[in-house]
Protein backbone atom coordinates (compact mmCIF):
# COMPACT_ATOMS: atom_id res chain seq x y z
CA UNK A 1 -54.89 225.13 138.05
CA UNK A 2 -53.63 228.87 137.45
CA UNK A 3 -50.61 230.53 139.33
CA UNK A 4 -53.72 233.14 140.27
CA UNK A 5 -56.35 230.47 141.84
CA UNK A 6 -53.99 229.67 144.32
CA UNK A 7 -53.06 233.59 145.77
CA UNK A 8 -49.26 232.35 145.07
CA UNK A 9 -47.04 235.09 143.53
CA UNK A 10 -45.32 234.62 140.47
CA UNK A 11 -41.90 234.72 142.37
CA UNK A 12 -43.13 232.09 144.93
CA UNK A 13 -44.70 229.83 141.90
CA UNK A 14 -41.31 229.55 140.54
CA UNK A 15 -39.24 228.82 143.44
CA UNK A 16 -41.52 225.98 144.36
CA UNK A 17 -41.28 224.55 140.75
CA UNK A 18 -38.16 225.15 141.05
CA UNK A 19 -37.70 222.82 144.23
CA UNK A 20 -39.83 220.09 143.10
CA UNK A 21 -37.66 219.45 140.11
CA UNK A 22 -34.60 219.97 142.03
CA UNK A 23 -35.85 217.02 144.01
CA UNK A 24 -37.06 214.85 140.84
CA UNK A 25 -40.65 214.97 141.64
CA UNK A 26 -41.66 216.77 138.66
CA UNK A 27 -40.12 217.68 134.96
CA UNK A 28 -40.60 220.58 132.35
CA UNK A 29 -41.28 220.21 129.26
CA UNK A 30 -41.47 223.00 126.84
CA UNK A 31 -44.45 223.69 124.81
CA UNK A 32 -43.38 223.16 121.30
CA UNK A 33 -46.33 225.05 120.24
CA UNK A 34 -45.55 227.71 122.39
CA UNK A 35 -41.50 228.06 123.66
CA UNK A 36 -42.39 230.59 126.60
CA UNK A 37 -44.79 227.93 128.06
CA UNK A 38 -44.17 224.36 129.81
CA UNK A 39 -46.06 221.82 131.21
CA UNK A 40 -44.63 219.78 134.57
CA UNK A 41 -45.06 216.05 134.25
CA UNK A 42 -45.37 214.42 137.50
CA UNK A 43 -42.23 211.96 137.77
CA UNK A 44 -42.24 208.27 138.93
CA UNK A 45 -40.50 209.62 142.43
CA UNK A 46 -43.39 212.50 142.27
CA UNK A 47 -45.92 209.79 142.14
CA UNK A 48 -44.59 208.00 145.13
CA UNK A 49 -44.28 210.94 147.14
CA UNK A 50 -47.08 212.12 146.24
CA UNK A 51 -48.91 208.52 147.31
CA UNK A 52 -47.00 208.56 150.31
CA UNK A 53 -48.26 211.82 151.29
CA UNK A 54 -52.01 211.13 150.75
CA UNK A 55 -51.53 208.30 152.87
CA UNK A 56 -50.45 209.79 155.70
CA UNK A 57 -53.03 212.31 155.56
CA UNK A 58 -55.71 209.68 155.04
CA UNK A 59 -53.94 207.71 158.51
CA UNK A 60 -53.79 211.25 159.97
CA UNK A 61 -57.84 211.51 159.02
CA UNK A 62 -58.60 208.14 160.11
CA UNK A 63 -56.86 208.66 163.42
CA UNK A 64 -58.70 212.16 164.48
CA UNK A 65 -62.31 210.35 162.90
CA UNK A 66 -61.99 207.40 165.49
CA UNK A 67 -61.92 210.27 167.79
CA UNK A 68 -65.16 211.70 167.53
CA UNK A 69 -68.16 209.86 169.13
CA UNK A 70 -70.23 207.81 167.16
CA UNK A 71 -73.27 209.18 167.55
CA UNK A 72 -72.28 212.80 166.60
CA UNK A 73 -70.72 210.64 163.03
CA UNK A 74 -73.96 209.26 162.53
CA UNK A 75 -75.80 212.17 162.72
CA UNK A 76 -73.33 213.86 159.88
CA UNK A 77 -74.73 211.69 157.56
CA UNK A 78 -71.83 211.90 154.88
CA UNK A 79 -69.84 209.27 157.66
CA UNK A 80 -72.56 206.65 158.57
CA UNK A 81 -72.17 203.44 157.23
């Protein structure tokens, strides 16, 4: 995904980046066929957080779907089982 397909500025791309491999969750790694360009490899820690994180949106999903009546699930199609 491109710094431009998510609205981010350059600036704001960076300090993020920045942050994530301050906090081990990702790495650089320079493009030997290109030195101005690197690629960010997701770390081991990355992948945990970043397992950890879809869980609790997935709980956070779950809890907010057992919410809703059944009836109006059923009739959404993409939820009936």
């Amino acid at each position: 995904m491109s710094r431009s397909a998510l609205l981010l500025p350059k600036a704001s791309v960076t300090v993020h980046v920045r942050n994530l491999v301050a906090r081990g969750f990702v790495r650089r790694e320079t493009d030997e066929a290109d030195l101005r360009r690197h690629r960010l490899v997701l770390t081991v820690e990355g992948t945990r957080a970043r397992d950890r994180a879809l869980a609790a949106l997935a709980a956070e999903y779950d809890r907010r779907l057992a919410r809703v009546i059944p009836r109006t699930v059923s009739s959404c199609g993409a939820f009936s089982t």
